[in-house]
Protein backbone atom coordinates (compact mmCIF):
# COMPACT_ATOMS: atom_id res chain seq x y z
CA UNK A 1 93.76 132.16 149.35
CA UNK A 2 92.02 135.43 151.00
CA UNK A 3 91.41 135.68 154.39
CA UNK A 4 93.30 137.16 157.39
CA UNK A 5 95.14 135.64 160.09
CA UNK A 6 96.23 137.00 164.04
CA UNK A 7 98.81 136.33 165.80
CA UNK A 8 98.84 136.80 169.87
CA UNK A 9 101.12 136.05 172.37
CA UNK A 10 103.30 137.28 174.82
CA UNK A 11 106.59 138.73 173.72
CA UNK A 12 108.28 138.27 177.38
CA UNK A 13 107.51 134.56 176.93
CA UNK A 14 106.74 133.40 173.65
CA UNK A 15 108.56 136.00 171.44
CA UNK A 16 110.52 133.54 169.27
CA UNK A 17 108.27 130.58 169.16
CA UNK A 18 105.60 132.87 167.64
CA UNK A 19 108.45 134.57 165.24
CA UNK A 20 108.89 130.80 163.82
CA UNK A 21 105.24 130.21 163.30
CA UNK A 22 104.98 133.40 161.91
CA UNK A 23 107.73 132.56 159.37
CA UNK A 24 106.52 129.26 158.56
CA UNK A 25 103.07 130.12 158.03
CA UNK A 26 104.13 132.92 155.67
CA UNK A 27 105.86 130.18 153.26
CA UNK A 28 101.82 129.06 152.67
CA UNK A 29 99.93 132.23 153.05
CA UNK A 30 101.27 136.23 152.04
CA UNK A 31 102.99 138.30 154.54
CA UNK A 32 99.80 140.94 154.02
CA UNK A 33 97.41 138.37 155.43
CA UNK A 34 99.06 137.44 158.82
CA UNK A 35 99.18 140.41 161.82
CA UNK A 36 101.28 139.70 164.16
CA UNK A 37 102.90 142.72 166.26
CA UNK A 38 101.55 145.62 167.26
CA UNK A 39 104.90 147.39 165.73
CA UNK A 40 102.69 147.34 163.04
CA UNK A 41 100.20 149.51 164.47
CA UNK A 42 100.83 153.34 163.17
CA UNK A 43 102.20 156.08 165.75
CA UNK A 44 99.89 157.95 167.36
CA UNK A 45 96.90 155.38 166.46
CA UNK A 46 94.94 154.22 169.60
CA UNK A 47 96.37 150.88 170.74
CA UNK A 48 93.00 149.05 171.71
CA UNK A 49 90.92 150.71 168.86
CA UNK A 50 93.64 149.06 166.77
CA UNK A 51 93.42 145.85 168.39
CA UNK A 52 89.98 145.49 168.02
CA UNK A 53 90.11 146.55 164.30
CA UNK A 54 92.86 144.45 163.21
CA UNK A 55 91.03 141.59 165.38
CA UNK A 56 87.59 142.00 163.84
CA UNK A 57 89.19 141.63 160.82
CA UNK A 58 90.66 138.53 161.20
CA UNK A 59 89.17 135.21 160.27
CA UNK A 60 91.23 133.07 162.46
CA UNK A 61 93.41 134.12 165.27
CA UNK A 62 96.61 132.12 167.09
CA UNK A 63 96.33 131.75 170.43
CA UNK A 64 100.43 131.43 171.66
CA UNK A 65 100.22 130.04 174.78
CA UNK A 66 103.55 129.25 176.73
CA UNK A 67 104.92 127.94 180.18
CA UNK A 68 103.89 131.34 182.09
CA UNK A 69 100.99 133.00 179.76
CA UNK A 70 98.55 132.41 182.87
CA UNK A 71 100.84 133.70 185.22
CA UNK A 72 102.77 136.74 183.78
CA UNK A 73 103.04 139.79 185.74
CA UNK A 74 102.83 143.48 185.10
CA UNK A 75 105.35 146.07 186.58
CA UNK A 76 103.19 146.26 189.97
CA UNK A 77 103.40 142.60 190.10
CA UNK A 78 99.52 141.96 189.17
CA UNK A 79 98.61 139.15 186.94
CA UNK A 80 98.70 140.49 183.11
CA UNK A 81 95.51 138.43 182.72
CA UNK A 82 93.35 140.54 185.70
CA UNK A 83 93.82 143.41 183.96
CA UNK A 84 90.58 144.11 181.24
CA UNK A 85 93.18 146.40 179.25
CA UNK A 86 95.68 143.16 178.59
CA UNK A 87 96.31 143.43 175.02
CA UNK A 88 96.76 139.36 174.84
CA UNK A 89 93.43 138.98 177.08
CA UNK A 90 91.57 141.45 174.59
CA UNK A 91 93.09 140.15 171.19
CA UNK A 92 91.55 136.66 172.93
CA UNK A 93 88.43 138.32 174.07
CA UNK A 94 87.64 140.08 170.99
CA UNK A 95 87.78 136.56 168.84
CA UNK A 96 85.82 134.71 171.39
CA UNK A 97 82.93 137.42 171.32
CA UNK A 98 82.79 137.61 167.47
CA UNK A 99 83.07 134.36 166.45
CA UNK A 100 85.67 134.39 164.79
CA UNK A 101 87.73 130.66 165.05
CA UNK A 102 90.47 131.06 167.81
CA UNK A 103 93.33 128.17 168.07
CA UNK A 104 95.35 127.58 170.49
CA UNK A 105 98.98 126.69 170.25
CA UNK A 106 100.74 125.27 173.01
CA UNK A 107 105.05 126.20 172.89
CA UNK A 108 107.70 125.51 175.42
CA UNK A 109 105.57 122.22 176.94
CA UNK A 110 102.70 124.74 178.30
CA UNK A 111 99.52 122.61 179.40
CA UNK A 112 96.08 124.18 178.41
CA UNK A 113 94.75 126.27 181.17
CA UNK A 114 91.93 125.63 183.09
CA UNK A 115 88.67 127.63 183.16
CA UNK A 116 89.23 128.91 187.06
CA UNK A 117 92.04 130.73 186.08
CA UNK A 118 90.93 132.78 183.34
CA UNK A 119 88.69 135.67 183.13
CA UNK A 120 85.05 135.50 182.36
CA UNK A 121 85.61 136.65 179.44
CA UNK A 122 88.38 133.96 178.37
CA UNK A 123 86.61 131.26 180.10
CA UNK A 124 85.60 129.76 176.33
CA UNK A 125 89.39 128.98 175.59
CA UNK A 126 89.68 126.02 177.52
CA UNK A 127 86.84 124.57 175.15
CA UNK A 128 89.47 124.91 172.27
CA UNK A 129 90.98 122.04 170.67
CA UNK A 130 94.46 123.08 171.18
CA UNK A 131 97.71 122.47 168.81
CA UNK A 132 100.81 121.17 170.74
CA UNK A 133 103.91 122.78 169.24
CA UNK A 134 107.14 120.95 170.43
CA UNK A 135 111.07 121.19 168.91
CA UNK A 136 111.22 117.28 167.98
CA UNK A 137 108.29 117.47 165.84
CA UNK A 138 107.85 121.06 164.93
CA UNK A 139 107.72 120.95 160.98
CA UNK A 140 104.95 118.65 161.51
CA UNK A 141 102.70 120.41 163.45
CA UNK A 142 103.38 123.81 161.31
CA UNK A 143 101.88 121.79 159.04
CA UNK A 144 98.70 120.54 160.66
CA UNK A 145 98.65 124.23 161.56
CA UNK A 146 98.36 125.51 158.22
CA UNK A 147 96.05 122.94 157.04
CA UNK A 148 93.93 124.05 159.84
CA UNK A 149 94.40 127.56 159.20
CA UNK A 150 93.55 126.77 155.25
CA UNK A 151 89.90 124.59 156.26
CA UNK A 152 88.98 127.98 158.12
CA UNK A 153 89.25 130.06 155.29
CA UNK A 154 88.08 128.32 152.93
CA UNK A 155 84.46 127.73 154.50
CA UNK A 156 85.16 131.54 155.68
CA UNK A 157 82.27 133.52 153.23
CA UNK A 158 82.27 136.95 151.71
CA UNK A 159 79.04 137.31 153.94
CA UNK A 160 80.46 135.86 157.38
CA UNK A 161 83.67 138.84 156.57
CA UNK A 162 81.37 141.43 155.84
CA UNK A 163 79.84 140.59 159.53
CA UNK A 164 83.04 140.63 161.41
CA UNK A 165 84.38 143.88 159.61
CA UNK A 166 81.53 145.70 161.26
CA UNK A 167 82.65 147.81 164.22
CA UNK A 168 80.25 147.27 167.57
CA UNK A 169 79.32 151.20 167.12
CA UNK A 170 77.86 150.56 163.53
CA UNK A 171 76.04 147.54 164.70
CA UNK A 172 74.65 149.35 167.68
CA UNK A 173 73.62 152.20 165.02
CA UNK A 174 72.42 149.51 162.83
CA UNK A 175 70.00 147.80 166.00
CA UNK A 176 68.26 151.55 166.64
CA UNK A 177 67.84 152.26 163.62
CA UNK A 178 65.75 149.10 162.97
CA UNK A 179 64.14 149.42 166.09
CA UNK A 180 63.26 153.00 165.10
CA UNK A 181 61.83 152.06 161.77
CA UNK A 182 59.78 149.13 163.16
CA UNK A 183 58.45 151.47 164.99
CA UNK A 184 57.47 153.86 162.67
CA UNK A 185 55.51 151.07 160.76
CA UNK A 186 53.78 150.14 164.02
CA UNK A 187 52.78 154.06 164.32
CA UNK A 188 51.46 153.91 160.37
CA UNK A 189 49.80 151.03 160.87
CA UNK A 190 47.44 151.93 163.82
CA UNK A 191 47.07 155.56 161.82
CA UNK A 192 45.93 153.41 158.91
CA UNK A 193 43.70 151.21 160.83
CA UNK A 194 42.28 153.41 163.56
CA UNK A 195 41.25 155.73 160.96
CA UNK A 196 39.73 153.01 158.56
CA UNK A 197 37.58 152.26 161.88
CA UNK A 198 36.42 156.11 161.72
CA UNK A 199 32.68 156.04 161.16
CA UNK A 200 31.72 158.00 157.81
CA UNK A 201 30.41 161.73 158.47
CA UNK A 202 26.85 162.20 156.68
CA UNK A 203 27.12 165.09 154.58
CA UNK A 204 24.88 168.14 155.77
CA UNK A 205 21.92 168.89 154.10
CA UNK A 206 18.22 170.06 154.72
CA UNK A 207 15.67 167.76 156.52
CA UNK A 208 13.77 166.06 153.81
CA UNK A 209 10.16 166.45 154.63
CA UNK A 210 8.06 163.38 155.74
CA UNK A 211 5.66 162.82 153.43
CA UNK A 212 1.98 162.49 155.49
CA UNK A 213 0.58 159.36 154.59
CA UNK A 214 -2.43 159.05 152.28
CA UNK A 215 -5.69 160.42 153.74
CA UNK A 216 -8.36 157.91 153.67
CA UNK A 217 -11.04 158.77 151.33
CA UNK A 218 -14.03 159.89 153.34
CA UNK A 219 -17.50 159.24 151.86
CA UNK A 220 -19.32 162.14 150.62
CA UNK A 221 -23.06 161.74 152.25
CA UNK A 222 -25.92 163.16 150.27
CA UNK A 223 -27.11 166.29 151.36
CA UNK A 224 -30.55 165.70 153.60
CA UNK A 225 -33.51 166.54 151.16
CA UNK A 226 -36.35 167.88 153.76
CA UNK A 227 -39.56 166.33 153.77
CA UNK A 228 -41.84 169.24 152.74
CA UNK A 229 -40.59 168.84 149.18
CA UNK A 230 -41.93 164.96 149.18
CA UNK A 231 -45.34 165.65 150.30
CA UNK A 232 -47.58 166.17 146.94
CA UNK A 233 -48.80 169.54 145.42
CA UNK A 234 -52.05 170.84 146.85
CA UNK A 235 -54.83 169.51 144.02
């Protein structure tokens, strides 16, 4: 079965619980499709580019969550969580904001966390049905795991991968880019109309003379015959 699968958690907390899932889930699926440590990511590659490749890729992603995943600390003593650059908090983030099907799996007796603790940007989690994990019953619930982990890839289309493989650059590219065409059909269109509108330039040519109208025939009067040539001859 195809499809890809992420694994995040917190190594100070959760390193071996997340080692077992890892090893139980690749007895159903192939080591290929399952991500799990960033020791995988290549020297000298950018760590959050990476993240958010591998992550984009994905078509479900494991959500470890242990006793202190809300509360872990840096060096300075911050909360991991605050910080936007949290590799857990931006595997998490990344998921949420692409759709792509996040579960969460509760190890160590951890309680879901509630939404005023996270980040806006992890608020969504606590939505989540969420998979308890516990010692006593663990084969069992590696094995509602995986048929949860199966359901999601199989609805999981070529089309709904091809989607999540594109980067946030090329989908940027890809809105301007339709922007810019529409447009350039708007601008054709009112070219194509505004000229049709145009009215039609008679051609040039010479004045065609008015032909005067008909003359009224006049009637011809008889020329006046004078009177001396009616009188009679002299006898």
């Amino acid at each position: 079965m195809s499809g890809q699968i992420f694994i995040s958690y917190r190594r100070e907390e959760s390193r071996w619980s997340a080692r077992s899932l890892c090893d139980r889930l690749t007895e159903h699926f192939d080591r290929n499709q399952i991500f799990m440590d960033v020791d995988a990511i290549a020297l000298g590659e950018d760590f959050l580019k990476a993240i958010e490749k591998r992550v984009g890729e994905c078509d479900v992603l494991i959500a470890v969550i242990g006793t202190h995943w809300l509360t872990s600390t840096d060096e300075q003593g911050g909360r991991r969580l605050d910080n936007s650059e949290d590799f857990v908090r931006m595997e998490i983030a990344t998921a949420l904001r692409r759709d792509i099907r996040v579960i969460p799996v509760l190890v160590n007796g951890a309680l879901m966390p509630r939404s005023t603790g996270l980040p806006d940007d992890l608020k969504q989690l606590v939505y989540l049905h969420a998979l308890q994990v516990g010692d006593t019953h663990f084969d069992d619930d590696c094995r509602r795991l995986v048929a949860a982990i199966e359901q999601v890839l199989e609805k999981t289309t070529p089309e709904q991968r091809e989607r999540g493989l594109t980067s946030p650059g090329k989908k940027i590219w890809l809105s301007v880019a339709g922007v810019v065409t529409v447009l350039a059909l708007v601008v054709v269109a009112a070219i194509l109309y505004f000229g049709s509108q145009r009215p039609e330039t008679k051609p040039t040519t010479p004045e065609v003379a008015v032909q005067p109208s008909a003359r009224q025939a006049t009637p011809k009067i008889e020329e006046e015959i004078p009177l001396s040539s009616l009188e009679p001859p002299p006898s």
